[in-house]
Structures are given as structure tokens and as C-alpha cells.
C-alpha atoms as a PDB file:
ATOM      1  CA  UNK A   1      20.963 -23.645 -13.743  1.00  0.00           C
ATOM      2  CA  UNK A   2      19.666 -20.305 -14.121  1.00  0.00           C
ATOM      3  CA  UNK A   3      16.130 -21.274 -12.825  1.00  0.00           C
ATOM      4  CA  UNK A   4      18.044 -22.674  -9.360  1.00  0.00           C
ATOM      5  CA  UNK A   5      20.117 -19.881  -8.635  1.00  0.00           C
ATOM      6  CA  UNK A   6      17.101 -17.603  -9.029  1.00  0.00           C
ATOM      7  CA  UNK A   7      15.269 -19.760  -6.459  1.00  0.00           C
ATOM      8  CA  UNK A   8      18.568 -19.787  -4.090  1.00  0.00           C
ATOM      9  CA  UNK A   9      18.615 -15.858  -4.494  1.00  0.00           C
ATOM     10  CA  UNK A  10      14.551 -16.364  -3.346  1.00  0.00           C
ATOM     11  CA  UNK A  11      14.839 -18.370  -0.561  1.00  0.00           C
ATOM     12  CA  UNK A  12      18.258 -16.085   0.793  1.00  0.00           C
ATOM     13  CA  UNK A  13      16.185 -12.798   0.760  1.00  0.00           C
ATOM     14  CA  UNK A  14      13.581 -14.386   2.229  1.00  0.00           C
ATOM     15  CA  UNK A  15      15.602 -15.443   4.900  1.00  0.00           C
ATOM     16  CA  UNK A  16      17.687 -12.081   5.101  1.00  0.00           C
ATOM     17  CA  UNK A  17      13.796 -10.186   5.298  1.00  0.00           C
ATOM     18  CA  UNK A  18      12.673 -12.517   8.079  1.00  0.00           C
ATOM     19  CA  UNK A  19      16.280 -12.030  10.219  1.00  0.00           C
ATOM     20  CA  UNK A  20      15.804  -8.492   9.714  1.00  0.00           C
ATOM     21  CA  UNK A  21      12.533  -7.254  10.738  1.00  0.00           C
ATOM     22  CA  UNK A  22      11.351 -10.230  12.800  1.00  0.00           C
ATOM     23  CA  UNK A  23      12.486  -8.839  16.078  1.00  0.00           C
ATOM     24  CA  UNK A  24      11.184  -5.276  15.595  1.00  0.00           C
ATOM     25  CA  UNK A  25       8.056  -6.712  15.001  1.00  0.00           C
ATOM     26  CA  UNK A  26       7.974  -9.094  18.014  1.00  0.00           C
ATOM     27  CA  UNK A  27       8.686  -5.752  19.802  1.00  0.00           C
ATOM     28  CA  UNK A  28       6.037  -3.938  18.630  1.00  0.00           C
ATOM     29  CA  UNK A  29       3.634  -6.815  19.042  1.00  0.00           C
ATOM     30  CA  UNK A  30       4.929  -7.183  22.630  1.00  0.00           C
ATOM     31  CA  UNK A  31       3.968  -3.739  23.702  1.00  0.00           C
ATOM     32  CA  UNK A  32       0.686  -3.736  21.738  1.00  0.00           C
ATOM     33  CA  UNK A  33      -0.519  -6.594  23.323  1.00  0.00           C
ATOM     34  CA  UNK A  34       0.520  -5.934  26.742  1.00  0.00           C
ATOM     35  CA  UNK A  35       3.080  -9.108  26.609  1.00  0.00           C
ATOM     36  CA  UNK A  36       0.486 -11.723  25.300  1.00  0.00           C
ATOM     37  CA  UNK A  37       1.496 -12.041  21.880  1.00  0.00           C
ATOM     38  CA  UNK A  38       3.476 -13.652  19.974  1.00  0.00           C
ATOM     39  CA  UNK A  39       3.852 -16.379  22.632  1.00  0.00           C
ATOM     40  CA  UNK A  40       7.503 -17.898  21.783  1.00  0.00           C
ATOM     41  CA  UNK A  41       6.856 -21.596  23.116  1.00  0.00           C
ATOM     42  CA  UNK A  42      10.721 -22.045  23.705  1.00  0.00           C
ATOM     43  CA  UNK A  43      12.377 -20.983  20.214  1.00  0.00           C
ATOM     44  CA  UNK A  44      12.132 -19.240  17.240  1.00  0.00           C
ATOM     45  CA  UNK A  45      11.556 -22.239  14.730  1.00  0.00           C
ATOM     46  CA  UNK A  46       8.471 -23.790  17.122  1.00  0.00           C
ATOM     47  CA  UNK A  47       6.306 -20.862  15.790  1.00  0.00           C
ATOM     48  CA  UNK A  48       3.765 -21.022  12.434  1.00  0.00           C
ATOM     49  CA  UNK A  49       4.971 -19.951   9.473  1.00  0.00           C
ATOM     50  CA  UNK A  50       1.478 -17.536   9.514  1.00  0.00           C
ATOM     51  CA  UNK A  51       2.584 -16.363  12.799  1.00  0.00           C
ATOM     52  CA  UNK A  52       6.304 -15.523  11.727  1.00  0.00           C
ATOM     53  CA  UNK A  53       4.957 -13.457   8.234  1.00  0.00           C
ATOM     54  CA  UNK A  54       2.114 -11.497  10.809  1.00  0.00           C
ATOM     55  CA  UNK A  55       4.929 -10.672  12.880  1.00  0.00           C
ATOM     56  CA  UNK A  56       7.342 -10.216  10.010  1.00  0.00           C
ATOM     57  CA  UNK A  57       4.700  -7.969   8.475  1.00  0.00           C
ATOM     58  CA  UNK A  58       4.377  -5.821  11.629  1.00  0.00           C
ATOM     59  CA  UNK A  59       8.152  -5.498  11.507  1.00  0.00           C
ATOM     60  CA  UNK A  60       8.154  -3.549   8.260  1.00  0.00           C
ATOM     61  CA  UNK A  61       5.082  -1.866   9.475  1.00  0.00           C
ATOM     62  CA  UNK A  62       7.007  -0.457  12.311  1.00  0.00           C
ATOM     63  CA  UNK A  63      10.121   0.375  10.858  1.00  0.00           C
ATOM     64  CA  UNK A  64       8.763   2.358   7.522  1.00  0.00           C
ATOM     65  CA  UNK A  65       6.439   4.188  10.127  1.00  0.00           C
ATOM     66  CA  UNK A  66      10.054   5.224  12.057  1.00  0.00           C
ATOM     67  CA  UNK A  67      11.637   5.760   8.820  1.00  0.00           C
ATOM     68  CA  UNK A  68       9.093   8.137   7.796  1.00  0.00           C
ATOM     69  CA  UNK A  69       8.599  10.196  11.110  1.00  0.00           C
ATOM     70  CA  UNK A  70      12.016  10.608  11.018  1.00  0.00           C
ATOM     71  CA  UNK A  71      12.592  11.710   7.470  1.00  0.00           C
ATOM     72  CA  UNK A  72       9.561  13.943   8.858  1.00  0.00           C
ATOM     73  CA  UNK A  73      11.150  15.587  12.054  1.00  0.00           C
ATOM     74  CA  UNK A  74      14.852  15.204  11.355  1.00  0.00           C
ATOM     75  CA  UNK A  75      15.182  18.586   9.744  1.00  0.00           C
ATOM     76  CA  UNK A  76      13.339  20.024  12.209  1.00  0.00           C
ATOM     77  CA  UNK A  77      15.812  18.699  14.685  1.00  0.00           C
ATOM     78  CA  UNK A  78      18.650  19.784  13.087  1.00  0.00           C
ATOM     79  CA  UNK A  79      17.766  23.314  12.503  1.00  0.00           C
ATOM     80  CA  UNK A  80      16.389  23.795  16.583  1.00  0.00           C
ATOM     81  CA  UNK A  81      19.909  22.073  17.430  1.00  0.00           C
ATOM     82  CA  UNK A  82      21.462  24.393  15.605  1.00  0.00           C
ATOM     83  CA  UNK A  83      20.656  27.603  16.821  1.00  0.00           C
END
């Protein structure tokens, strides 16, 4: 029991990691590429499973890099808006 509720918990935040930073990455990609890639033949579920982890992968790429410009420049921000 224990060995298919970890794999339930697997497959959920798998699943939960894909939702989330899927379209960021298809974003990113999008602009890179000048609209070439990733070619969405019709829906979501036609593409690879390599192609949805490369964009997936790009995804968190993208975000940590926003997370940590803004963790960067936030204070900076504040204190300029402030005076």
C-alpha cells in the first residue's frame, strides 16, 4: 500500500511540475526561436514526451532566472520608490 501511494504522490507532482512551468517555457522557447519552436501540431498531448521535459526544463530555467533577478533588484526598487 505504502509503495502505491508513494508512486500516486510521483506521478501527481509530476503532473503538478509539468502544468506549472510548461507554458512559461513554451513562452520562452517561442521568443527564442522567433515562433518556430515548439511546433504544437493541434494539442498539448500530440507532443513527445522529450519535447514536453525540454520545454518543461526551459520553464524552470526561466522562472528561477526571474526569481533571482528579482530577489536581485527588488530592494533596489523599493528603496528608489521610496524616496
Amino acid at each position: 500500500m505504502e509503495s502505491v501511494l508513494g508512486f500516486l504522490g510521483f506521478v501527481l507532482r509530476q503532473l503538478a511540475f509539468e502544468a506549472i512551468f510548461f507554458w512559461p517555457g513554451w513562452a520562452v522557447l517561442k521568443v527564442l526561436t522567433l515562433g518556430r519552436y515548439p511546433r504544437l501540431r493541434g494539442q498539448y498531448l500530440n507532443l513527445d514526451y522529450t519535447e514536453i521535459t525540454l520545454i518543461v526544463f526551459v520553464g524552470v530555467l526561466s522562472v528561477f532566472g526571474l526569481v533571482v533577478l528579482a530577489a536581485k533588484f527588488w530592494p533596489e526598487m523599493v528603496q528608489v520608490s521610496s524616496t
